[in-house]
Each structure stands twice: as C-alpha cells, then as structure tokens.
C-alpha atoms as a PDB file:
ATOM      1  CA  UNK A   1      10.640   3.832  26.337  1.00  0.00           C
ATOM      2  CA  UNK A   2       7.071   5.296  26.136  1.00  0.00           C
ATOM      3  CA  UNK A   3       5.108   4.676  22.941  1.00  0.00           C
ATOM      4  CA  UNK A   4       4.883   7.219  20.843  1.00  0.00           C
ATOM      5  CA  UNK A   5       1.654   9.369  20.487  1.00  0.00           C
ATOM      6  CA  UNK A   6       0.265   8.505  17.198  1.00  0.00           C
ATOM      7  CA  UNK A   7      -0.047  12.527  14.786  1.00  0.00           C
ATOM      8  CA  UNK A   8      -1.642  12.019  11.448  1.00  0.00           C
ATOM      9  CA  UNK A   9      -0.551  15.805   9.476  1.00  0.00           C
ATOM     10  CA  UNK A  10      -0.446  16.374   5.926  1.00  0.00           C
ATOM     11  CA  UNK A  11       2.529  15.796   4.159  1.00  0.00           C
ATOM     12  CA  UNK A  12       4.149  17.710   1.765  1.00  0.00           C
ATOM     13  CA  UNK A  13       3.903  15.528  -1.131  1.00  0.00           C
ATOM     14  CA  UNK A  14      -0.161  15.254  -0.984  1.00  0.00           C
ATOM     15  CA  UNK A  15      -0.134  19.151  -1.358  1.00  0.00           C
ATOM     16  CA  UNK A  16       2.503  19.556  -4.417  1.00  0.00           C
ATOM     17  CA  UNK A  17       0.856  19.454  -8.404  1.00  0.00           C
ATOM     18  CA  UNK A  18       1.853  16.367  -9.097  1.00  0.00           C
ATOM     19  CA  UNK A  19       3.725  16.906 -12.161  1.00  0.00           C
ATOM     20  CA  UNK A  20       5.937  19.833 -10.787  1.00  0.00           C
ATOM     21  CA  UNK A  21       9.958  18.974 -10.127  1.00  0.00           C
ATOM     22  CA  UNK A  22       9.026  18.550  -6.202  1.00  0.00           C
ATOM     23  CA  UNK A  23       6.649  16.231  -6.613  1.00  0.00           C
ATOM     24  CA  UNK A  24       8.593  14.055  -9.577  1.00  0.00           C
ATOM     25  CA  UNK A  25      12.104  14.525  -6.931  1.00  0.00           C
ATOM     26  CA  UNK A  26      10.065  13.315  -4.127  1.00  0.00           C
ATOM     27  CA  UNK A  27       8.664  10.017  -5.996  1.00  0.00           C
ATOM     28  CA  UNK A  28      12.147   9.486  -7.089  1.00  0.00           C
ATOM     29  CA  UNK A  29      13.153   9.783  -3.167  1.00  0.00           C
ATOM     30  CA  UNK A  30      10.895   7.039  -2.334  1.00  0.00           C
ATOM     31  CA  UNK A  31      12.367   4.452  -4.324  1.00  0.00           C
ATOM     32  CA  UNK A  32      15.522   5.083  -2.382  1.00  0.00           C
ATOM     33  CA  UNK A  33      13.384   4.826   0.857  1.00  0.00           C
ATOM     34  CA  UNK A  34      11.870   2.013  -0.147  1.00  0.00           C
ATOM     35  CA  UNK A  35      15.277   0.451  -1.068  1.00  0.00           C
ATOM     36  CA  UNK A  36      16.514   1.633   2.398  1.00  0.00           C
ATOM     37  CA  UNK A  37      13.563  -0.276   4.269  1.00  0.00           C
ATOM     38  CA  UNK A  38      13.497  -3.131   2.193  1.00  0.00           C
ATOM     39  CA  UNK A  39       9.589  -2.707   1.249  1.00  0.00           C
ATOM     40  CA  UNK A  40       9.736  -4.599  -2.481  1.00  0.00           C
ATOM     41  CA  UNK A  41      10.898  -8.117  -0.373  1.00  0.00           C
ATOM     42  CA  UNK A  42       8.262  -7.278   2.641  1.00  0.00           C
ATOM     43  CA  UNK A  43       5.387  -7.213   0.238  1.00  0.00           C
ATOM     44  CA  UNK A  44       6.396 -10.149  -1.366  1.00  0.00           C
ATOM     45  CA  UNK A  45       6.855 -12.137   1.505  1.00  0.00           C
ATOM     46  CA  UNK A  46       3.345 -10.639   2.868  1.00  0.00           C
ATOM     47  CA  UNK A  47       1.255 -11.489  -0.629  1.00  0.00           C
ATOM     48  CA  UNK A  48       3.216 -15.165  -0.270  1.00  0.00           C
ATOM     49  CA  UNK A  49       1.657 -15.358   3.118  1.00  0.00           C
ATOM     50  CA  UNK A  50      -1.739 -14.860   2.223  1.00  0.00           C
ATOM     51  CA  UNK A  51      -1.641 -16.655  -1.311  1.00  0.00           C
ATOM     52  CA  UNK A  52       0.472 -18.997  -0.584  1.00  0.00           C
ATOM     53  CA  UNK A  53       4.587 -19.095  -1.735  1.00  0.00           C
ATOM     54  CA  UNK A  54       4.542 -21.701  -4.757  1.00  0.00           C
ATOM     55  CA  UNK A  55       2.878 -21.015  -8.224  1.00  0.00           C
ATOM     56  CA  UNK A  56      -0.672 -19.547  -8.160  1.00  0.00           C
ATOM     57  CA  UNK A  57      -4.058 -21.802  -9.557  1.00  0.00           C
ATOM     58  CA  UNK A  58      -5.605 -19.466 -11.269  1.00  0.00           C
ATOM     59  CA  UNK A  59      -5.389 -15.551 -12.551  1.00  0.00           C
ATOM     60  CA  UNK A  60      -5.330 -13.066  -9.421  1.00  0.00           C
ATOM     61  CA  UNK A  61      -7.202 -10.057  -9.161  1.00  0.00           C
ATOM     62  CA  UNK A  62      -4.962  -7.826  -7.035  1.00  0.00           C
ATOM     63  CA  UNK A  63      -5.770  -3.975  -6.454  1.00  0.00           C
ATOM     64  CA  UNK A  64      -2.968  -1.588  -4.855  1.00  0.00           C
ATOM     65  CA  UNK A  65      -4.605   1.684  -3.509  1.00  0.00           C
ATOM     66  CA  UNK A  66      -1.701   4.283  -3.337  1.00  0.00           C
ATOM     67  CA  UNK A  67       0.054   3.059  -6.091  1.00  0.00           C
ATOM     68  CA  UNK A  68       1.834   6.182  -6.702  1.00  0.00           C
ATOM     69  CA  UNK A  69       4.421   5.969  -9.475  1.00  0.00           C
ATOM     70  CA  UNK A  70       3.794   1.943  -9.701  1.00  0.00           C
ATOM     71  CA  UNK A  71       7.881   1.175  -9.149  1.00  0.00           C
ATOM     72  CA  UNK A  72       7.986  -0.732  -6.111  1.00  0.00           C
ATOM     73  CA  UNK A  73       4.788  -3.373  -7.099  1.00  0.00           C
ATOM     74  CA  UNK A  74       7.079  -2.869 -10.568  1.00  0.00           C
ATOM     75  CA  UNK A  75       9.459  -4.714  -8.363  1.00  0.00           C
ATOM     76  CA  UNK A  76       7.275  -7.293  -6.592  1.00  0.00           C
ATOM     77  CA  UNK A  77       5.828  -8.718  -9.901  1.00  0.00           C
ATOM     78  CA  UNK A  78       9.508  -9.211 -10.976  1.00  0.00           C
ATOM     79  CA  UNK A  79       9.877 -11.274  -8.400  1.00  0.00           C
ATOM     80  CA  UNK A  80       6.816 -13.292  -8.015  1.00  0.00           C
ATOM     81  CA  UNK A  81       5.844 -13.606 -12.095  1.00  0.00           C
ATOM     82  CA  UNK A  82       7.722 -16.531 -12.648  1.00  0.00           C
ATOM     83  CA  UNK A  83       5.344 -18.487 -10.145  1.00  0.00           C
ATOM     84  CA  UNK A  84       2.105 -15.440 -10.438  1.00  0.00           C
ATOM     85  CA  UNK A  85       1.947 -15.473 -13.846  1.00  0.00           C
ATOM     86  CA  UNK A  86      -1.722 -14.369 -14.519  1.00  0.00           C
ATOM     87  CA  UNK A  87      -2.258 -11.280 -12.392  1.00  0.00           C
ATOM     88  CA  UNK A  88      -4.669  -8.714 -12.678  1.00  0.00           C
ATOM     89  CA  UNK A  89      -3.577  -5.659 -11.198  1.00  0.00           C
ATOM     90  CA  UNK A  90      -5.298  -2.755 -10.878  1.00  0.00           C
ATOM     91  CA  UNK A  91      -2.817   0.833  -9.517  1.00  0.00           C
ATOM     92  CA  UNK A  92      -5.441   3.332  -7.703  1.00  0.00           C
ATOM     93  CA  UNK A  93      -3.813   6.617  -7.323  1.00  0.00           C
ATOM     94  CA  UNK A  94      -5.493  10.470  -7.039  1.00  0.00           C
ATOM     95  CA  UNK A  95      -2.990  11.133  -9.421  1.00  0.00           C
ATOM     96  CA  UNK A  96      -1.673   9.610 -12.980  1.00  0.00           C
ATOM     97  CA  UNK A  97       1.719   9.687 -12.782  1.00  0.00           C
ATOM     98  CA  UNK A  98       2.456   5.738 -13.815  1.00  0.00           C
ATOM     99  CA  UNK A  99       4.199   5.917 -17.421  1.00  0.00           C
ATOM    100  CA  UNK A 100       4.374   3.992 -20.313  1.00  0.00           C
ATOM    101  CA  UNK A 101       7.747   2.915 -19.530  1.00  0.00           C
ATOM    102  CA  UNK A 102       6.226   1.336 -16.393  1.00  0.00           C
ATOM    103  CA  UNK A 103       2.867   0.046 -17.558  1.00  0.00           C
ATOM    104  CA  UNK A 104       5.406  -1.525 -20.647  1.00  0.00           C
ATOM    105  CA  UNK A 105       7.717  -3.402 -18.392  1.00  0.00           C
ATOM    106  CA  UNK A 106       4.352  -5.074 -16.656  1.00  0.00           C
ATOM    107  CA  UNK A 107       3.300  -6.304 -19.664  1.00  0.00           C
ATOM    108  CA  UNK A 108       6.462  -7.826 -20.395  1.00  0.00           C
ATOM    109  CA  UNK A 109       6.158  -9.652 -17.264  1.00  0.00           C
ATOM    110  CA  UNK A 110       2.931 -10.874 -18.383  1.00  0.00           C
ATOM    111  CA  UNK A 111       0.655  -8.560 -15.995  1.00  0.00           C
ATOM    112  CA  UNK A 112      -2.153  -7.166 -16.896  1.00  0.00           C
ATOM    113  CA  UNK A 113      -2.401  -3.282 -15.501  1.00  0.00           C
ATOM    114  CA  UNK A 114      -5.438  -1.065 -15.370  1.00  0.00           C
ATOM    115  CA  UNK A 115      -5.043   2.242 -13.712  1.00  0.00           C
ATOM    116  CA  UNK A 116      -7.987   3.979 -11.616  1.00  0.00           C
ATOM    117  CA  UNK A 117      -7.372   7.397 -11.350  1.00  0.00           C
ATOM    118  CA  UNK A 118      -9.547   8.136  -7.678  1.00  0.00           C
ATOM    119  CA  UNK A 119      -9.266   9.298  -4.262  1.00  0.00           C
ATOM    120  CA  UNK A 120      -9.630   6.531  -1.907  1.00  0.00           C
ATOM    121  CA  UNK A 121     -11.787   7.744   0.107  1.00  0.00           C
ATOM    122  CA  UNK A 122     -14.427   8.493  -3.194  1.00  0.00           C
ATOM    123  CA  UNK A 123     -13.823   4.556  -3.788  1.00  0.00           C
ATOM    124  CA  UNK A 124     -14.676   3.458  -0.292  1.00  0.00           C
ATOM    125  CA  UNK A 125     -17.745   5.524  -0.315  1.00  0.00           C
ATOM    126  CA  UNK A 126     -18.991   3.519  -3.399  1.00  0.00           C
ATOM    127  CA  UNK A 127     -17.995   0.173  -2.583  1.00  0.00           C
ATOM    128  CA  UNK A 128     -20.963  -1.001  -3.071  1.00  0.00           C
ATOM    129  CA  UNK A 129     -20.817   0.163  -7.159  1.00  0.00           C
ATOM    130  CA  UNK A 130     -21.543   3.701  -8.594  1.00  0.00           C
ATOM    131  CA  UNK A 131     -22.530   4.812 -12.536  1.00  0.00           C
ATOM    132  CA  UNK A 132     -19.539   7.558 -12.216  1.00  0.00           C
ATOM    133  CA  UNK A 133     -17.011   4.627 -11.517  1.00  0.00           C
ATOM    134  CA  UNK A 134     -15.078   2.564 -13.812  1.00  0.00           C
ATOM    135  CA  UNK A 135     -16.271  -1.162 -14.592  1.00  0.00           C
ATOM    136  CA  UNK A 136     -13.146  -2.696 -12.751  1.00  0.00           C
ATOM    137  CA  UNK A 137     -14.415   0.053  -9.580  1.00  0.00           C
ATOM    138  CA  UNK A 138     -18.026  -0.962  -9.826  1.00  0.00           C
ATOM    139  CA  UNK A 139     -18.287  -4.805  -9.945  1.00  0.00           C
ATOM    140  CA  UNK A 140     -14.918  -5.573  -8.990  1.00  0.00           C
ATOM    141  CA  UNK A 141     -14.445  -9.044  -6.205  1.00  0.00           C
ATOM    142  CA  UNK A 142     -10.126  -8.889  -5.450  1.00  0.00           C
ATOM    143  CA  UNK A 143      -8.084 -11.755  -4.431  1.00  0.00           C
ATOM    144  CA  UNK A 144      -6.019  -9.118  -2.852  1.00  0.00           C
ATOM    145  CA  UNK A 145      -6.084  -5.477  -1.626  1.00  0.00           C
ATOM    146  CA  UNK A 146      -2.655  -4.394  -0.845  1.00  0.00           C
ATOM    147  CA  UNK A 147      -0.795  -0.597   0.231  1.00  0.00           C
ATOM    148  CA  UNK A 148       2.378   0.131   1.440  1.00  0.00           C
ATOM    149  CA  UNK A 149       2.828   3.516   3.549  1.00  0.00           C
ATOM    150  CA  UNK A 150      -0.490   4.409   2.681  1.00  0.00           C
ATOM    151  CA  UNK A 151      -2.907   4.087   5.673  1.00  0.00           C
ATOM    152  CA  UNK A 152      -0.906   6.208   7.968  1.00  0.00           C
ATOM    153  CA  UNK A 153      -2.431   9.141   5.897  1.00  0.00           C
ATOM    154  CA  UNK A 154      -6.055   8.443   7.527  1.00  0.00           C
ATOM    155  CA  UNK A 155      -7.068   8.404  11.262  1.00  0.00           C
ATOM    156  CA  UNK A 156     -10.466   7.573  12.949  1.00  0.00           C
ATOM    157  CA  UNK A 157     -13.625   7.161  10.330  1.00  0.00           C
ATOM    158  CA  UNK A 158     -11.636   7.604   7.277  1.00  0.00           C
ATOM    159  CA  UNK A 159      -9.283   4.748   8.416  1.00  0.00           C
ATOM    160  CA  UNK A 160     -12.484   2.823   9.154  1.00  0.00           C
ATOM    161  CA  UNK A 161     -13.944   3.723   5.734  1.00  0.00           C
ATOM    162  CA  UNK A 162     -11.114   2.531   3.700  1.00  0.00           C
ATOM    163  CA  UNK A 163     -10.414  -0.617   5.719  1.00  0.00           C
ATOM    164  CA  UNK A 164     -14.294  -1.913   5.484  1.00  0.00           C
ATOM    165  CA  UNK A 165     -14.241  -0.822   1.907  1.00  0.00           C
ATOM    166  CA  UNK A 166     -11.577  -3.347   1.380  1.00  0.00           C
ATOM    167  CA  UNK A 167     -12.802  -5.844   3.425  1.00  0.00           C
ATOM    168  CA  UNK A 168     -16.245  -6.175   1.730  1.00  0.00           C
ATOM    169  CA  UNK A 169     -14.422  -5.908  -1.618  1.00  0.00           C
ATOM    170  CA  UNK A 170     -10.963  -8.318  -0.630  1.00  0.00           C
ATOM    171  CA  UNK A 171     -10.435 -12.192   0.478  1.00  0.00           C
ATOM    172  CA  UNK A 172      -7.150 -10.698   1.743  1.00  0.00           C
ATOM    173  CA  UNK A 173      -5.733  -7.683   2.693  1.00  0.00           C
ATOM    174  CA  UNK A 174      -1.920  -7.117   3.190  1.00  0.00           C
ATOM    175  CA  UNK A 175      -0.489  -3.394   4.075  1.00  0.00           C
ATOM    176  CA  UNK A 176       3.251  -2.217   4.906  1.00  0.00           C
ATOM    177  CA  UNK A 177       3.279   0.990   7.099  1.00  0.00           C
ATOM    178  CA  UNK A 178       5.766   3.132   8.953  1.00  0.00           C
ATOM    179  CA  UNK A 179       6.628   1.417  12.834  1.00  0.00           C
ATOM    180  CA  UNK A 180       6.121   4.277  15.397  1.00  0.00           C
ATOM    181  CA  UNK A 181       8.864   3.764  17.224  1.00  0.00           C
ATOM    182  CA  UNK A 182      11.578   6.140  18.320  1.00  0.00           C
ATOM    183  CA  UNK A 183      14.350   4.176  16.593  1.00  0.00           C
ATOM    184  CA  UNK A 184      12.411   4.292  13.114  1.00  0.00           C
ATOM    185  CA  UNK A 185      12.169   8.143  14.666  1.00  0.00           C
ATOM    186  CA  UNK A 186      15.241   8.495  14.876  1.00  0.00           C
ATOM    187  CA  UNK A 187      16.203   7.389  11.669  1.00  0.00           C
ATOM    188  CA  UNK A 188      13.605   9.400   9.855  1.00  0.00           C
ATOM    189  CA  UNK A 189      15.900  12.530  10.377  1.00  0.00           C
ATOM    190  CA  UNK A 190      18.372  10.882   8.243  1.00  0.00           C
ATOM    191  CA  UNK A 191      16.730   9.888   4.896  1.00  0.00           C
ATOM    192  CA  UNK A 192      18.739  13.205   4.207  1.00  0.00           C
ATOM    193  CA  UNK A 193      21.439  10.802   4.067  1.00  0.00           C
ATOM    194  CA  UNK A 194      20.083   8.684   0.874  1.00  0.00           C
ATOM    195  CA  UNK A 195      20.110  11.888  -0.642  1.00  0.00           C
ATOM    196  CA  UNK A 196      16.582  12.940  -0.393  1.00  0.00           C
ATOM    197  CA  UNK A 197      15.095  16.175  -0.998  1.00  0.00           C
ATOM    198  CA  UNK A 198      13.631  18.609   1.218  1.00  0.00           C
ATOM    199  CA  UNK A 199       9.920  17.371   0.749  1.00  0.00           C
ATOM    200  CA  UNK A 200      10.971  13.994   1.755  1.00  0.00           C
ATOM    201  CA  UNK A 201      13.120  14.638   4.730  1.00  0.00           C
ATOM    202  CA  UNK A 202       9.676  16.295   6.226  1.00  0.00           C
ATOM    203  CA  UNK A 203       7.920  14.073   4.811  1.00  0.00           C
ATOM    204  CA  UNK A 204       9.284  10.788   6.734  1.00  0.00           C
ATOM    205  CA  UNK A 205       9.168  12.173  10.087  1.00  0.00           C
ATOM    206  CA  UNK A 206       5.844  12.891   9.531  1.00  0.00           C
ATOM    207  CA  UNK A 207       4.939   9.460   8.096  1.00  0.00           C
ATOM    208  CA  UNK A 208       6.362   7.742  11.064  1.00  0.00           C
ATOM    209  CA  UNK A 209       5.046   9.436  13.706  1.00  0.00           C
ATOM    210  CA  UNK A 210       1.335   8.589  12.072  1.00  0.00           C
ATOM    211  CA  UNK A 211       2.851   5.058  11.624  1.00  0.00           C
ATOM    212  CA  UNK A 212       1.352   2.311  13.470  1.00  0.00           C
ATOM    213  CA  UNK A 213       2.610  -0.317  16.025  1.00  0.00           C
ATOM    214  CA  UNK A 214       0.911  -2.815  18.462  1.00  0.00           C
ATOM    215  CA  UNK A 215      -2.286  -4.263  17.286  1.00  0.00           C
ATOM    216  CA  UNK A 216      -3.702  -0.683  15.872  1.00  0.00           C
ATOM    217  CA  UNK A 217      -4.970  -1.964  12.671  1.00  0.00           C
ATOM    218  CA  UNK A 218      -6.329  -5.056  13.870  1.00  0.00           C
ATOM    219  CA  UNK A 219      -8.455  -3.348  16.297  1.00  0.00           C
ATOM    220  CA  UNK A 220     -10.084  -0.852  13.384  1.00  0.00           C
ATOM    221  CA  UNK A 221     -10.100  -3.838  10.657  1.00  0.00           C
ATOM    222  CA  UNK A 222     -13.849  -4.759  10.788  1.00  0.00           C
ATOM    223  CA  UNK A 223     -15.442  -8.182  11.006  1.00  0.00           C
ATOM    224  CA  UNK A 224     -14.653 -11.098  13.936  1.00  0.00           C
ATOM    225  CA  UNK A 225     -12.099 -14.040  14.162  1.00  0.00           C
ATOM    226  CA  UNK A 226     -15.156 -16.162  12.656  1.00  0.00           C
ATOM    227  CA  UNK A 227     -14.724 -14.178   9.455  1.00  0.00           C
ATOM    228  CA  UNK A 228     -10.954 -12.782   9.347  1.00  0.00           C
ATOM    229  CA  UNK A 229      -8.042 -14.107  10.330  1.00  0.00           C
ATOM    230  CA  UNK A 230      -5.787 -10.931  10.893  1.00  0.00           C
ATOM    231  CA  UNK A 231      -1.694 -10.772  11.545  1.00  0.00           C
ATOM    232  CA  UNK A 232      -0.135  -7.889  12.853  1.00  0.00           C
ATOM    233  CA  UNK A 233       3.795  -7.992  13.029  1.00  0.00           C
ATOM    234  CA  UNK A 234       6.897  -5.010  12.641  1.00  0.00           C
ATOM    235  CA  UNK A 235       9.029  -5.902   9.796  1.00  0.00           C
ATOM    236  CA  UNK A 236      12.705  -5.051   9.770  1.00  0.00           C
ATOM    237  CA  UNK A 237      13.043  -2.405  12.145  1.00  0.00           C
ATOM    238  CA  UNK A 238      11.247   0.359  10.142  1.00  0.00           C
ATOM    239  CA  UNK A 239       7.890  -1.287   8.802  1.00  0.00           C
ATOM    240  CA  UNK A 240       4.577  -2.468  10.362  1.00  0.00           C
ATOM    241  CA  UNK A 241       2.667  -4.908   8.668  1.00  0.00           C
ATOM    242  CA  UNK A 242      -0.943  -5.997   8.714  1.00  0.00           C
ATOM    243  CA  UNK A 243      -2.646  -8.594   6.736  1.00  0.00           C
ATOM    244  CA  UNK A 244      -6.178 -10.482   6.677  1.00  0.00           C
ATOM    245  CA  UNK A 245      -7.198 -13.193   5.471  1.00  0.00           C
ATOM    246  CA  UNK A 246     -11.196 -14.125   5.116  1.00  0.00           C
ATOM    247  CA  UNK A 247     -12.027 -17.386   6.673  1.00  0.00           C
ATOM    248  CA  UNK A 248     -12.989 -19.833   3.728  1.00  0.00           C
ATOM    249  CA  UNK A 249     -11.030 -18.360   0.914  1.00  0.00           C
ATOM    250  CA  UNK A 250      -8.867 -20.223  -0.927  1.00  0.00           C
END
C-alpha cells in the first residue's frame, strides 16, 4: 500500500467559540476517542520511558501544550501519582476551558496545576522569556514537554518552531499523534460509531491524514544524536509516538 500523502487543513474544532455547544460536544467526543485509541495508557507508558517506571526523585516540572479540556492527563496522573507524587504541571491551551471540577480532582491527587492561557506558536516565539508572559512561561526549565494529537495541526516552520521551542526549554519530549495509515483511515470514518458529533467525524479524518508515520518527527526534531536521543514508534494501530530524551539528563 502507498503511504499516504501527508494534508495539514484546519479542523473544525480550532474554528468553533470555544464555549458554544459544538465546541463543548466535540471535547466531550474526544474523551471517547481517546478511550477508543487507548491514549491515557500510551502516555503513561511514554512519560515511564523517559522518566523512568518506578517512583520519581524529586518534584517534576511537566508542561502539556494542547491541553484542551485537561481530562485525559486527568487520567495519566491517576495513574502515575501513587509513584509521581510531586508534579508540576503546567496545561497550555489558546483557550480556558479546564474547570474547577478538573483543576479540583488534580489537587486531590497531589498535583500542582497552573494553566497558561497562549497560542503555541506565541510561546515558541518567546522561548527565550518575554515581559507579556507569565513567570512559569518566562523562566521556566521542564523535565518534560508532552502533547497528544497536537502537532499534526502544524507543518513546515511552524512544526520546526514549536519542536525547537521545546527542545531548548525540555530534557524530554514525549508526543502521541494520529498514524497516517489507511487502516487508521479507514477507521476515522467510523468515530461516528462512538457516537460522535458532526465536528468530530470531520474532524478525525482530517487529523489522520496530517498524522505522522515513519521517522517524520525525528527528522524535524532539532539537535544531533550527541545531544538527543529520539524514538519514533506507532502505538496500537491508531497512534504515532515520538519522544526525546537529552543526552545527560537524569
């Protein structure tokens, strides 16, 4: 089977107000998609990969970009607390649409959670620290920069932007992304099934055919094998995975 053409288009989501019912019944849908492509037990695995499975030394500093509604980390600190205890996390989202019924069941975890309301692209611009940023967006070092169906939003220079961005902010990098392939195709043109909406049955053939296989984001992750040590891998048979890890870091 030929490979699939990569076409990054907007999706219908990004254009919707936020808090209007299309917007709030599409966020819902993704839980289900999420559910359906087992993302909350791919990110764990991924951040176990790169920090290592048993409990953590220290407090993390992790930073998701793309949070969105903040459910399905919601679900990865669950899992991991009881060995992550001390994290850090910081949701960075164009939009604030996290609520207190979220940010409340982090805390009961024993996560800290800031929110940074800013398009990515502004915070990759100013990586290097701006006065119109935030303290945790100006002098912030992470243990981990994470994303999950995120990237496949950005092509060429704005791909680049975000990636370096992370890397000369990150000691690791982990991100879960749609797998162009014609079987993850195929099964985009069902989510109607899980009984999504009309935004998000355009939405995920859209997302997977700007989805990424092969060794895509390796090639646009910047820095050389003396400095990063990158894995690229498909997970299940809908997600693509990519994670760094800077040579050195513990």
């Amino acid at each position: 089977m030929a490979a699939l053409a990569r076409v990054v288009a907007a999706e219908a989501l990004d254009l919707l107000p936020p808090a209007s019912r299309a917007a709030r019944r599409s966020r819902h849908d993704l839980r289900r998609v999420h559910l359906a492509m087992g993302s909350r037990g791919i990110v764990v695995r991924g951040w176990q990969s790169l920090v290592g499975a048993g409990r953590a030394a220290g407090p993390l500093r992790i930073l998701e970009l793309g949070a969105g509604d903040g459910s399905l980390l919601l679900g990865v600190a669950r899992a991991l607390a009881p060995a992550w205890p001390q994290v850090q996390l910081t949701l960075l989202d164009r939009h604030a649409v996290v609520s207190a019924a979220t940010l409340a069941a982090y805390a009961r975890l024993g996560w800290q959670v800031q929110l940074e309301v800013a398009d990515v692209l502004d915070w990759a611009a100013h990586a290097g620290g701006s006065a119109g940023h935030a303290p945790q967006a100006r002098h912030a070092r992470w243990d981990l920069v994470t994303t999950t169906l995120f990237l496949h939003h950005f092509q060429g220079p704005q791909l680049a932007a975000v990636l370096a961005a992370a890397a000369q902010r990150a000691d690791r990098f982990f991100a879960c992304e749609p797998r162009r392939h014609g079987l993850t195709l195929a099964a985009s043109h069902l989510v109607g099934a899980l009984g999504a909406g009309a935004v998000t049955r355009q939405d995920a053939v859209l997302s997977v055919r700007a989805g990424f296989r092969a060794r895509e984001l390796s090639a646009a992750w910047p820095g050389g094998r003396r400095t990063w040590s990158t894995h690229e891998y498909a997970a299940g048979l809908f997600s693509h995975c990519f994670s760094a890890h800077r040579s050195g870091a513990t």
